[in-house]
C-alpha atoms as a PDB file:
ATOM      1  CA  UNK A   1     -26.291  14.907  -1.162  1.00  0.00           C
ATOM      2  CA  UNK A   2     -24.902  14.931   2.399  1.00  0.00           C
ATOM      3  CA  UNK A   3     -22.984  11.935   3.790  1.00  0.00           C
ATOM      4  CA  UNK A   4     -23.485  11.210   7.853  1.00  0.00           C
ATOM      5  CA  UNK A   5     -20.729   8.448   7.732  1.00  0.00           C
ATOM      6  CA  UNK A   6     -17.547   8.364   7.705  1.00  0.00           C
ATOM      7  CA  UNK A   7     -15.421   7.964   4.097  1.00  0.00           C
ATOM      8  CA  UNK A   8     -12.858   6.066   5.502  1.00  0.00           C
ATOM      9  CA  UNK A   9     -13.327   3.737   8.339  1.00  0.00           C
ATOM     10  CA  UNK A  10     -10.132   2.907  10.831  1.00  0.00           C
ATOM     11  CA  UNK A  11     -10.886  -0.370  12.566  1.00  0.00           C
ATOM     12  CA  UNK A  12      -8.957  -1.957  15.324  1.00  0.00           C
ATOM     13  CA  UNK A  13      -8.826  -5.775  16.084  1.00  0.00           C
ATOM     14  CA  UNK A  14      -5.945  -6.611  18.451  1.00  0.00           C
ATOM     15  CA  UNK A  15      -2.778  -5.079  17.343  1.00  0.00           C
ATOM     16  CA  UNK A  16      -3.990  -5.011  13.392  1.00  0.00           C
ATOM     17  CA  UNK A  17      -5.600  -1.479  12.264  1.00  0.00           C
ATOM     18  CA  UNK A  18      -7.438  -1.748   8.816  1.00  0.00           C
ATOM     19  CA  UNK A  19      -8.356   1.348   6.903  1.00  0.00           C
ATOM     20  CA  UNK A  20     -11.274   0.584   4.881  1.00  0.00           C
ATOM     21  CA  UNK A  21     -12.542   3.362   2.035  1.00  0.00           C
ATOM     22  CA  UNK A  22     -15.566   4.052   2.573  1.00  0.00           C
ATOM     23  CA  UNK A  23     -17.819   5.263  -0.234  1.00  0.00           C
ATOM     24  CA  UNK A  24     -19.150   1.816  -1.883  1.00  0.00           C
ATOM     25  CA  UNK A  25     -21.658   4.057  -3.647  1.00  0.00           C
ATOM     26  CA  UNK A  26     -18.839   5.568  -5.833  1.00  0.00           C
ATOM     27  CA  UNK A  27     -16.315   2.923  -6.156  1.00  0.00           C
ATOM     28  CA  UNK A  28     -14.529   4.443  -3.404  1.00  0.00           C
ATOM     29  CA  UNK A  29     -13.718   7.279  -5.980  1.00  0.00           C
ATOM     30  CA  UNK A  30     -10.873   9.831  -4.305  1.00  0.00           C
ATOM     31  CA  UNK A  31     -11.978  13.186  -3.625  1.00  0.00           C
ATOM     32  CA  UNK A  32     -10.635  15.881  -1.072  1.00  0.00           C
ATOM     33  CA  UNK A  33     -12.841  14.647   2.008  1.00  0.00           C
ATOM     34  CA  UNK A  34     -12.290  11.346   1.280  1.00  0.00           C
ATOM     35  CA  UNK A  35      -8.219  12.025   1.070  1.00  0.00           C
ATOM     36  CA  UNK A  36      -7.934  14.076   4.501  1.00  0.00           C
ATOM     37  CA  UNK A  37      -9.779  11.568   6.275  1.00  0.00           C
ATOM     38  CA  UNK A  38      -7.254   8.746   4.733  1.00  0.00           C
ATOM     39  CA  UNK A  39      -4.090  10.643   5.694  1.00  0.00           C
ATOM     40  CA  UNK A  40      -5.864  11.346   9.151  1.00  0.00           C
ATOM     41  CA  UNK A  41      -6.314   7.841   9.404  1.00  0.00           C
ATOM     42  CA  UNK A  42      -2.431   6.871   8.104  1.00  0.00           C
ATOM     43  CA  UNK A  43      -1.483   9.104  10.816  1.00  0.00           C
ATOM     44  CA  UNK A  44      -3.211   8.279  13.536  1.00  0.00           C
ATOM     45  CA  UNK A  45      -1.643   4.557  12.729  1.00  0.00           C
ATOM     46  CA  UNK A  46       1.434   6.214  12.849  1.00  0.00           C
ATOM     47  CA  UNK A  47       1.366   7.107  16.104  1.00  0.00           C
ATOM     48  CA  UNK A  48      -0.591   4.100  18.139  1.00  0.00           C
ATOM     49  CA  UNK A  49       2.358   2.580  19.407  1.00  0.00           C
ATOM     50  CA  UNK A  50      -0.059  -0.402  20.038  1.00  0.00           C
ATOM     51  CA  UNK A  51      -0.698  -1.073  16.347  1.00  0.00           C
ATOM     52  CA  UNK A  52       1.766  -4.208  14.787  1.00  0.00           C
ATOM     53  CA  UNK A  53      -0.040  -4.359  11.223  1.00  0.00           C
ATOM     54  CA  UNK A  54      -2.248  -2.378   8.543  1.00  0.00           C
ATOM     55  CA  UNK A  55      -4.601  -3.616   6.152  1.00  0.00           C
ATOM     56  CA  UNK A  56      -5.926  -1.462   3.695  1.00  0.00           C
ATOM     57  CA  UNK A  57      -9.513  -2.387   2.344  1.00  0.00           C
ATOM     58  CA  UNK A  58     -12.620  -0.561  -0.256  1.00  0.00           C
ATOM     59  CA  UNK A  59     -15.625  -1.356   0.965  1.00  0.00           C
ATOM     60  CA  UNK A  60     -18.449  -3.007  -1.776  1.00  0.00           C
ATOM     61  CA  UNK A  61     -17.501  -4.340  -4.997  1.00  0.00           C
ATOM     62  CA  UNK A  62     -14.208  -1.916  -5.614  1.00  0.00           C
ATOM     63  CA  UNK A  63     -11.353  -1.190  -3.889  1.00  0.00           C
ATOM     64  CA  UNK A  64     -10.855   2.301  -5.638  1.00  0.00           C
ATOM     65  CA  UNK A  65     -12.251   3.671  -8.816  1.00  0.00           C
ATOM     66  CA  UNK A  66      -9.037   6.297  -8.959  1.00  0.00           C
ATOM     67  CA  UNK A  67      -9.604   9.769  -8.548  1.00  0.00           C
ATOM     68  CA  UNK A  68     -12.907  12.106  -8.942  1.00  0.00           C
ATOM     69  CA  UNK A  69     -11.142  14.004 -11.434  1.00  0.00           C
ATOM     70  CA  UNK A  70     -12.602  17.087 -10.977  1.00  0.00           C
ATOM     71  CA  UNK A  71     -12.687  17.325  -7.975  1.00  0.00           C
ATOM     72  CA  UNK A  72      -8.884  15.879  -7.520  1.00  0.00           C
ATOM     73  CA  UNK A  73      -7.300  18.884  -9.790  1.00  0.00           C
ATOM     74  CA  UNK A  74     -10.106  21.775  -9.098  1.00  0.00           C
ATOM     75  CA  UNK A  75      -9.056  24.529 -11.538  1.00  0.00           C
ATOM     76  CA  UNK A  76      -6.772  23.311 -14.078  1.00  0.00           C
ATOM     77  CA  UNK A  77      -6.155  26.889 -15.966  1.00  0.00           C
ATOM     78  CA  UNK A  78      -3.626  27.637 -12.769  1.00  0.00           C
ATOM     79  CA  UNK A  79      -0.131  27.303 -13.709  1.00  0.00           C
ATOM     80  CA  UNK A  80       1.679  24.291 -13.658  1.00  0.00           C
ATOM     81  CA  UNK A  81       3.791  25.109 -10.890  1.00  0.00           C
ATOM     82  CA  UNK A  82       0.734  25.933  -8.744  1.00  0.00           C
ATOM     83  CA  UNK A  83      -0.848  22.324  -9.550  1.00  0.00           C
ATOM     84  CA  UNK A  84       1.975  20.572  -8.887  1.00  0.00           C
ATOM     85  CA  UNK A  85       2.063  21.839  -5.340  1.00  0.00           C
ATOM     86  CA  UNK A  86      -1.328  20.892  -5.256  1.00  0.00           C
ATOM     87  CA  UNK A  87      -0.879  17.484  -6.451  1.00  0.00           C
ATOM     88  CA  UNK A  88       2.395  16.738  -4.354  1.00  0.00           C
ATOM     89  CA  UNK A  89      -0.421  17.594  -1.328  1.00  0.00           C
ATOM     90  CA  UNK A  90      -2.798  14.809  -2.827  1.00  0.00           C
ATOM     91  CA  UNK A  91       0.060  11.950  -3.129  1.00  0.00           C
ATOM     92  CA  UNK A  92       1.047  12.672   0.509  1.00  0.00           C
ATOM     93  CA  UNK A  93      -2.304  11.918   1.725  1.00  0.00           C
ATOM     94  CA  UNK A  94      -1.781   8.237   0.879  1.00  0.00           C
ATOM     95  CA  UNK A  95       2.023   7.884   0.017  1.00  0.00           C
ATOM     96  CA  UNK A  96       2.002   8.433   3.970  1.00  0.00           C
ATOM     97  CA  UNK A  97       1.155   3.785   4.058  1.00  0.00           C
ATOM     98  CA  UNK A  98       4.720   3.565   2.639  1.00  0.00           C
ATOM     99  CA  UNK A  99       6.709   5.139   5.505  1.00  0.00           C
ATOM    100  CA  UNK A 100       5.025   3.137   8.083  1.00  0.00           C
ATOM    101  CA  UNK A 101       6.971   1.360   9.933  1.00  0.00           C
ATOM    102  CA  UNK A 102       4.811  -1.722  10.717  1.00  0.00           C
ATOM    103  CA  UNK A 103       3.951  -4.593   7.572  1.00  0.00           C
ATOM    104  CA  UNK A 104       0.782  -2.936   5.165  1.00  0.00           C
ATOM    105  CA  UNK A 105      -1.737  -5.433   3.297  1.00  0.00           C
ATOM    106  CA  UNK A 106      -3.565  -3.994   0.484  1.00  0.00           C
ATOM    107  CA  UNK A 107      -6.842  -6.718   0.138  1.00  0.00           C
ATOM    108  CA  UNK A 108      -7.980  -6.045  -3.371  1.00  0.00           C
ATOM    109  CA  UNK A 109     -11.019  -7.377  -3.996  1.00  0.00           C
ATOM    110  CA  UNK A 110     -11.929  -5.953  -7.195  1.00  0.00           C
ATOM    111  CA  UNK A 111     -11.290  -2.620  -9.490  1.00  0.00           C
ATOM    112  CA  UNK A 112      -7.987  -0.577  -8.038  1.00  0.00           C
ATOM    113  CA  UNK A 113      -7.402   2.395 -10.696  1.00  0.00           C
ATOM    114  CA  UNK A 114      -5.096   5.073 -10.768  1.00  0.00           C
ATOM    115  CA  UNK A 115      -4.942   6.818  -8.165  1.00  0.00           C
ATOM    116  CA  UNK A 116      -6.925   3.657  -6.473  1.00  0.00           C
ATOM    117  CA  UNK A 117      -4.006   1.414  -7.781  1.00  0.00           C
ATOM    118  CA  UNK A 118      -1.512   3.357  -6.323  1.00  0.00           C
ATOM    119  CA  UNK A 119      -2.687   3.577  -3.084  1.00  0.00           C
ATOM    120  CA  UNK A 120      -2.686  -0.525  -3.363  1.00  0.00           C
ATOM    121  CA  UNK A 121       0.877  -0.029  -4.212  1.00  0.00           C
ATOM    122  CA  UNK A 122       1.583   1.202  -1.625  1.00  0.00           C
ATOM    123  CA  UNK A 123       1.343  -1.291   0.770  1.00  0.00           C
ATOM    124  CA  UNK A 124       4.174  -3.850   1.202  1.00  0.00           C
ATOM    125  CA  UNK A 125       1.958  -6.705  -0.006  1.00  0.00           C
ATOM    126  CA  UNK A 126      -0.992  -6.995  -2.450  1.00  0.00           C
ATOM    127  CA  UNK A 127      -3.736  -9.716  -2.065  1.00  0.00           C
ATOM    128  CA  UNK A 128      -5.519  -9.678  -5.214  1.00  0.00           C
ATOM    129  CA  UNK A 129      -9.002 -11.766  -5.480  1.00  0.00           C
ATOM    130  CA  UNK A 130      -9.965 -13.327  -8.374  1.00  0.00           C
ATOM    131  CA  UNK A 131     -11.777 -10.128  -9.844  1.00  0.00           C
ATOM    132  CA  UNK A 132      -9.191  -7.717  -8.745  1.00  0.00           C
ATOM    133  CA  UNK A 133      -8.362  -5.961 -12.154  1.00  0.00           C
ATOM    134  CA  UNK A 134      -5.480  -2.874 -11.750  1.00  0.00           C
ATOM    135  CA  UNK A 135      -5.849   0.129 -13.711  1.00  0.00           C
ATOM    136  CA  UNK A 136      -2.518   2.443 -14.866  1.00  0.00           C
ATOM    137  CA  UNK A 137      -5.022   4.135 -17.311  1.00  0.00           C
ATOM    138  CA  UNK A 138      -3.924   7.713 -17.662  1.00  0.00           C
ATOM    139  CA  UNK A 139      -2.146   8.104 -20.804  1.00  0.00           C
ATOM    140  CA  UNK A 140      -6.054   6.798 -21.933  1.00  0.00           C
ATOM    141  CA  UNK A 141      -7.367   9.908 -20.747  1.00  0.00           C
ATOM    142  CA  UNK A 142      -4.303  11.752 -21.678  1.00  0.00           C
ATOM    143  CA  UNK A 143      -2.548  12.101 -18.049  1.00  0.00           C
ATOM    144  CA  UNK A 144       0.723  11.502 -17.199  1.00  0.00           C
ATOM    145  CA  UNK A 145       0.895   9.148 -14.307  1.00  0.00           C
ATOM    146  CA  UNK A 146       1.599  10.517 -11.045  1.00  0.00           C
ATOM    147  CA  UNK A 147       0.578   9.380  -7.704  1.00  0.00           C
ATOM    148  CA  UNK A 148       4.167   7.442  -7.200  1.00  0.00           C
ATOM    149  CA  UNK A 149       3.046   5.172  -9.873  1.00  0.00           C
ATOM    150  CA  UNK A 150       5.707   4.899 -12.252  1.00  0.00           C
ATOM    151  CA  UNK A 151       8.176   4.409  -9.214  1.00  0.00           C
ATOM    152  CA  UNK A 152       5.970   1.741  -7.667  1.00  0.00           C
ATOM    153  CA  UNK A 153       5.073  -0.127 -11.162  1.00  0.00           C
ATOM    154  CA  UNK A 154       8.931  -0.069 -11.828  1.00  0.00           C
ATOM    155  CA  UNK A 155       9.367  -1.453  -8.393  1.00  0.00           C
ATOM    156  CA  UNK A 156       6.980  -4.529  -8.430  1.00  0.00           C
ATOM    157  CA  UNK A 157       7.134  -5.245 -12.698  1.00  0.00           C
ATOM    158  CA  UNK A 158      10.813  -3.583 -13.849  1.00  0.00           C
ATOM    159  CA  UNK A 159      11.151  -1.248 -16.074  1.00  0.00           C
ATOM    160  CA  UNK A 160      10.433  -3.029 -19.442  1.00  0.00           C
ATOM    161  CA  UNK A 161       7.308  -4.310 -18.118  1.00  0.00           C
ATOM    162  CA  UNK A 162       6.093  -1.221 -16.154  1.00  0.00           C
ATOM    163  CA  UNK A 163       6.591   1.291 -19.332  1.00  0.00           C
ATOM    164  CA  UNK A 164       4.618  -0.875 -21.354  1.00  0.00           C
ATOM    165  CA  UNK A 165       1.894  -1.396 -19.020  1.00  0.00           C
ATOM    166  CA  UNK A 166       1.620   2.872 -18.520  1.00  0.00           C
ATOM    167  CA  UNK A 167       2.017   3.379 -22.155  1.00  0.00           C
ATOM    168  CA  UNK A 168      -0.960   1.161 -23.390  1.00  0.00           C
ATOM    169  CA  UNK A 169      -3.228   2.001 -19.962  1.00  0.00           C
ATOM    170  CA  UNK A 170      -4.908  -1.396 -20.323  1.00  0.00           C
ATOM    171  CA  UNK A 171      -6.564  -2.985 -17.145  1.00  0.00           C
ATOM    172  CA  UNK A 172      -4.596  -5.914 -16.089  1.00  0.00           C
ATOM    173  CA  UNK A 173      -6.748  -8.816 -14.697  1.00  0.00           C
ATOM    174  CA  UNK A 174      -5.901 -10.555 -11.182  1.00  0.00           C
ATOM    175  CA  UNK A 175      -3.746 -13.485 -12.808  1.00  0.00           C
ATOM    176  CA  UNK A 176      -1.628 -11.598 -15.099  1.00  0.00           C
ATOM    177  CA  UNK A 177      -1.220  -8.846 -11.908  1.00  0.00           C
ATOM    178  CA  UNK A 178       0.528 -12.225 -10.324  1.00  0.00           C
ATOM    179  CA  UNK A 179       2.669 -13.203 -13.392  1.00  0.00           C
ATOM    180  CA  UNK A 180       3.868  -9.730 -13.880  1.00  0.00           C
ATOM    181  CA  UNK A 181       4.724  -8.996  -9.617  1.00  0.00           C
ATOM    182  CA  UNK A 182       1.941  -6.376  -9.385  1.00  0.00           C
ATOM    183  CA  UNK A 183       0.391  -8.337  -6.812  1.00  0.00           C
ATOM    184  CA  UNK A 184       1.752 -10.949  -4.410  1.00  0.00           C
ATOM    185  CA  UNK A 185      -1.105 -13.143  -3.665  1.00  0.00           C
ATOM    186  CA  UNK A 186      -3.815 -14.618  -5.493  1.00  0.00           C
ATOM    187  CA  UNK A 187      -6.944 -15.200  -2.910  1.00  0.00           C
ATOM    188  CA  UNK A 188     -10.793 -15.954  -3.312  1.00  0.00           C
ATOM    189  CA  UNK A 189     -11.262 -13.780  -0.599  1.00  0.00           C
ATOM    190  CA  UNK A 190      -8.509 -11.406  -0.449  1.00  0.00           C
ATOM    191  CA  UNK A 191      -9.078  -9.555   2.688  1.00  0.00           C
ATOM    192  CA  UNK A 192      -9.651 -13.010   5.065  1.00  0.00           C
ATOM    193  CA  UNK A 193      -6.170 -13.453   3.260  1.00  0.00           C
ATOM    194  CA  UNK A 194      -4.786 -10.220   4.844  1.00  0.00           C
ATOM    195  CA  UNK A 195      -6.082 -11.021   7.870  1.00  0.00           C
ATOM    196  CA  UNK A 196      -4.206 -13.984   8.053  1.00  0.00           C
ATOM    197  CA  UNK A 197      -1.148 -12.392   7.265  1.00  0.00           C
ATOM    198  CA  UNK A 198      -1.512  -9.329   9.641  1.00  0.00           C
ATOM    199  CA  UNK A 199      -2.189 -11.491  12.091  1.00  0.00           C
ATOM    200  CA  UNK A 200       0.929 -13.665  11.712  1.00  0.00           C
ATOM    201  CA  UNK A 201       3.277 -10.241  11.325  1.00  0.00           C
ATOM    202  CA  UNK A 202       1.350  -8.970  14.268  1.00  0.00           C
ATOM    203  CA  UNK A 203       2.636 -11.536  16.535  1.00  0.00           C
ATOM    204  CA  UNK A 204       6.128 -10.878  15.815  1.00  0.00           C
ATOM    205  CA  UNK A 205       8.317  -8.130  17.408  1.00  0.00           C
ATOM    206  CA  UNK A 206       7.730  -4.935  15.794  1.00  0.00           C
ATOM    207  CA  UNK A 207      11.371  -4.341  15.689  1.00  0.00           C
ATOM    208  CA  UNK A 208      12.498  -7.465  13.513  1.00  0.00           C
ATOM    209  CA  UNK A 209       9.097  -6.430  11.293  1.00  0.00           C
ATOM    210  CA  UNK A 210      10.510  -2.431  11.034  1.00  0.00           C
ATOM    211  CA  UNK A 211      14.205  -3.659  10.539  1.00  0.00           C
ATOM    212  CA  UNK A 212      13.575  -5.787   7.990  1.00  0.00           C
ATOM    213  CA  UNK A 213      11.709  -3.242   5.790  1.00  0.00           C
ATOM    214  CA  UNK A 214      14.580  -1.016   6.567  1.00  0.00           C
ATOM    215  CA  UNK A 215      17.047  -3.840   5.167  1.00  0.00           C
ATOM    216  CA  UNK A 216      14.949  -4.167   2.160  1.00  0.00           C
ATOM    217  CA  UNK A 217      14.804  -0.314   1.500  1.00  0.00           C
ATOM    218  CA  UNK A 218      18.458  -0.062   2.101  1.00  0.00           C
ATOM    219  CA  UNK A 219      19.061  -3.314  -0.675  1.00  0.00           C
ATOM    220  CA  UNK A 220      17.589  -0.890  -3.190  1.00  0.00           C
ATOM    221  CA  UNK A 221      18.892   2.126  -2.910  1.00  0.00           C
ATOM    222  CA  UNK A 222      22.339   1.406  -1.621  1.00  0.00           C
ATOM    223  CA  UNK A 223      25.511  -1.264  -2.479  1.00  0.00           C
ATOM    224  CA  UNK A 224      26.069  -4.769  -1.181  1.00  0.00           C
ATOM    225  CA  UNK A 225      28.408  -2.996   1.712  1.00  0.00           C
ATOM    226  CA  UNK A 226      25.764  -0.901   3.278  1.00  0.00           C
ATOM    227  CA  UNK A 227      23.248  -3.593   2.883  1.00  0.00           C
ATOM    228  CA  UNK A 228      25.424  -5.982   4.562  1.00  0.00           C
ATOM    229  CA  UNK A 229      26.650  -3.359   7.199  1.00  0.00           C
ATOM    230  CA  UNK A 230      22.578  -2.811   8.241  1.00  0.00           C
ATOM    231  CA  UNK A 231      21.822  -6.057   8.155  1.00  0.00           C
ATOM    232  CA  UNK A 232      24.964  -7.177  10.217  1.00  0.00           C
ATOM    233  CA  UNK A 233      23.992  -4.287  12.974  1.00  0.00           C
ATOM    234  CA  UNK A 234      20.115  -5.838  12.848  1.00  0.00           C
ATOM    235  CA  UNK A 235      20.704  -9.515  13.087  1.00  0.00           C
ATOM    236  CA  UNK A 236      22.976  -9.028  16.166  1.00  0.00           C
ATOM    237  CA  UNK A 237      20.339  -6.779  17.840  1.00  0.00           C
ATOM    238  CA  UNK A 238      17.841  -9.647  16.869  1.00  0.00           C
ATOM    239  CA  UNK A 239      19.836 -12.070  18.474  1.00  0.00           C
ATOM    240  CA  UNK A 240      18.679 -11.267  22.213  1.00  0.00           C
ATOM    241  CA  UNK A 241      15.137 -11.395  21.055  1.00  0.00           C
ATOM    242  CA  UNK A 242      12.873 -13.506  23.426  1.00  0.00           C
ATOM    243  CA  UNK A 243      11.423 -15.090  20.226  1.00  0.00           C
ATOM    244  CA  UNK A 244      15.348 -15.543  18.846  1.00  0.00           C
ATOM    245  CA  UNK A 245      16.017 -17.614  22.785  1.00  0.00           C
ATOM    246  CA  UNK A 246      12.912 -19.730  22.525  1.00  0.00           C
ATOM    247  CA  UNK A 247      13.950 -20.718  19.089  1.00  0.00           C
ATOM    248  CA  UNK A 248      17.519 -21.868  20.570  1.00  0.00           C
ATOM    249  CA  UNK A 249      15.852 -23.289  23.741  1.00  0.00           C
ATOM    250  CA  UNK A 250      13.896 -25.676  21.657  1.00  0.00           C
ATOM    251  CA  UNK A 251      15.387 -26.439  18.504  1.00  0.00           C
ATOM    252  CA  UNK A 252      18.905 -24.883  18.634  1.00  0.00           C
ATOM    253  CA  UNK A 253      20.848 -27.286  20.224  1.00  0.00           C
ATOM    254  CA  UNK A 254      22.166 -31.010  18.919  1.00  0.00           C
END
């Protein structure tokens, strides 16, 4: 069947971009189209120096069904070292939402599996509506997780919490996704939600938004010295902020 639309939309509203998937037909199932126009569309968010927030959005009932498998590995007789380049190539078309440097929103209105999850992941916050349900089912169909996923699981749920939930591949439902810190936000209409959000971040300088990601990246990967040493060079340059002066002018003084 030929398609005439596009499989992933990039709409602009003010200074928030949201990439919506765009094959309700299919759960938003992941194939190679699909994936190059997503990383075209991370990229060209990349560069529009106009652009202060990112929500990331399935269109219909589903967020993302996960990968059309066949499709996603092509010939899997090649040695492993030859899929593994390939695969590395299909995690950077989405893994590309975690080096932005602007705050991402992943609205998650209903199924987000495997691959689908992942690209949820990540984004710096989830909003999960009440039939959200997130999938780390490949040991079920006897695949190793890849994607990022056991980083980003580990991430959000620790690493107790994360093994367990890739070793038994069960769906977890929209509530328990909030007890266990897979998503942040619990919304009956997750992507008005977002919008609220990347509105809010939108308004604020893009600089305190991009430092403070920085700060938190820095938290996790380094010691209290270098966390403190960032954050020490980023709250003085913060400090000069218009936003920083109006506070003072207003409310700073006794």
């Amino acid at each position: 069947m030929t398609r005439t639309e596009d499989l992933v939309l990039l709409e602009r509203e003010g200074a928030v971009r949201t990439i919506r998937l765009n094959a309700p037909e299919r759960r938003n199932a992941l194939d190679a189209d699909l994936l190059r126009e997503l990383a075209a569309a991370i990229a060209a968010v990349r560069v529009d120096g106009d652009a202060r927030a990112l929500i990331v959005a399935g269109a219909g009932k589903s967020f993302c069904a996960g990968a059309d498998l066949g499709g996603m590995f092509g010939d899997i007789t090649r040695p492993v070292h030859e899929l593994r380049r390939h695969l590395k190539g299909v995690y950077g078309s989405f893994l590309g939402i975690r080096d932005l440097t602007i705050p991402t929103i992943a609205a998650v209105q209903g199924a987000a599996v495997g691959a689908g999850m992942n690209i949820a992941l990540a984004c710096d916050i989830v909003v999960a509506g009440p039939r959200a349900a997130f999938g780390p089912t490949f040991a079920e169909i006897g695949l190793h997780p890849g994607g990022g996923c056991s980083f980003m699981l580990t991430e959000r749920m620790g690493p107790a919490q994360a093994t367990a939930a890739l070793l038994s591949g069960d769906i977890i439902k929209a509530d328990n996704a909030i007890r266990l810190g897979l998503a942040n936000l619990l919304a009956d209409e997750p992507e008005t939600k977002a919008r609220e959000l990347a509105a809010k971040f939108a308004a604020r300088s893009p600089e305190l938004n991009a430092n403070i990601k920085r700060s938190v990246q820095i938290a996790t990967t380094s010691d209290l010295a270098t966390s403190v040493d960032f954050e020490s060079w980023a709250q003085a340059s913060s400090v000069g902020s218009d936003e920083f002066r109006s506070y003072l002018d207003n409310f700073g003084k006794a």
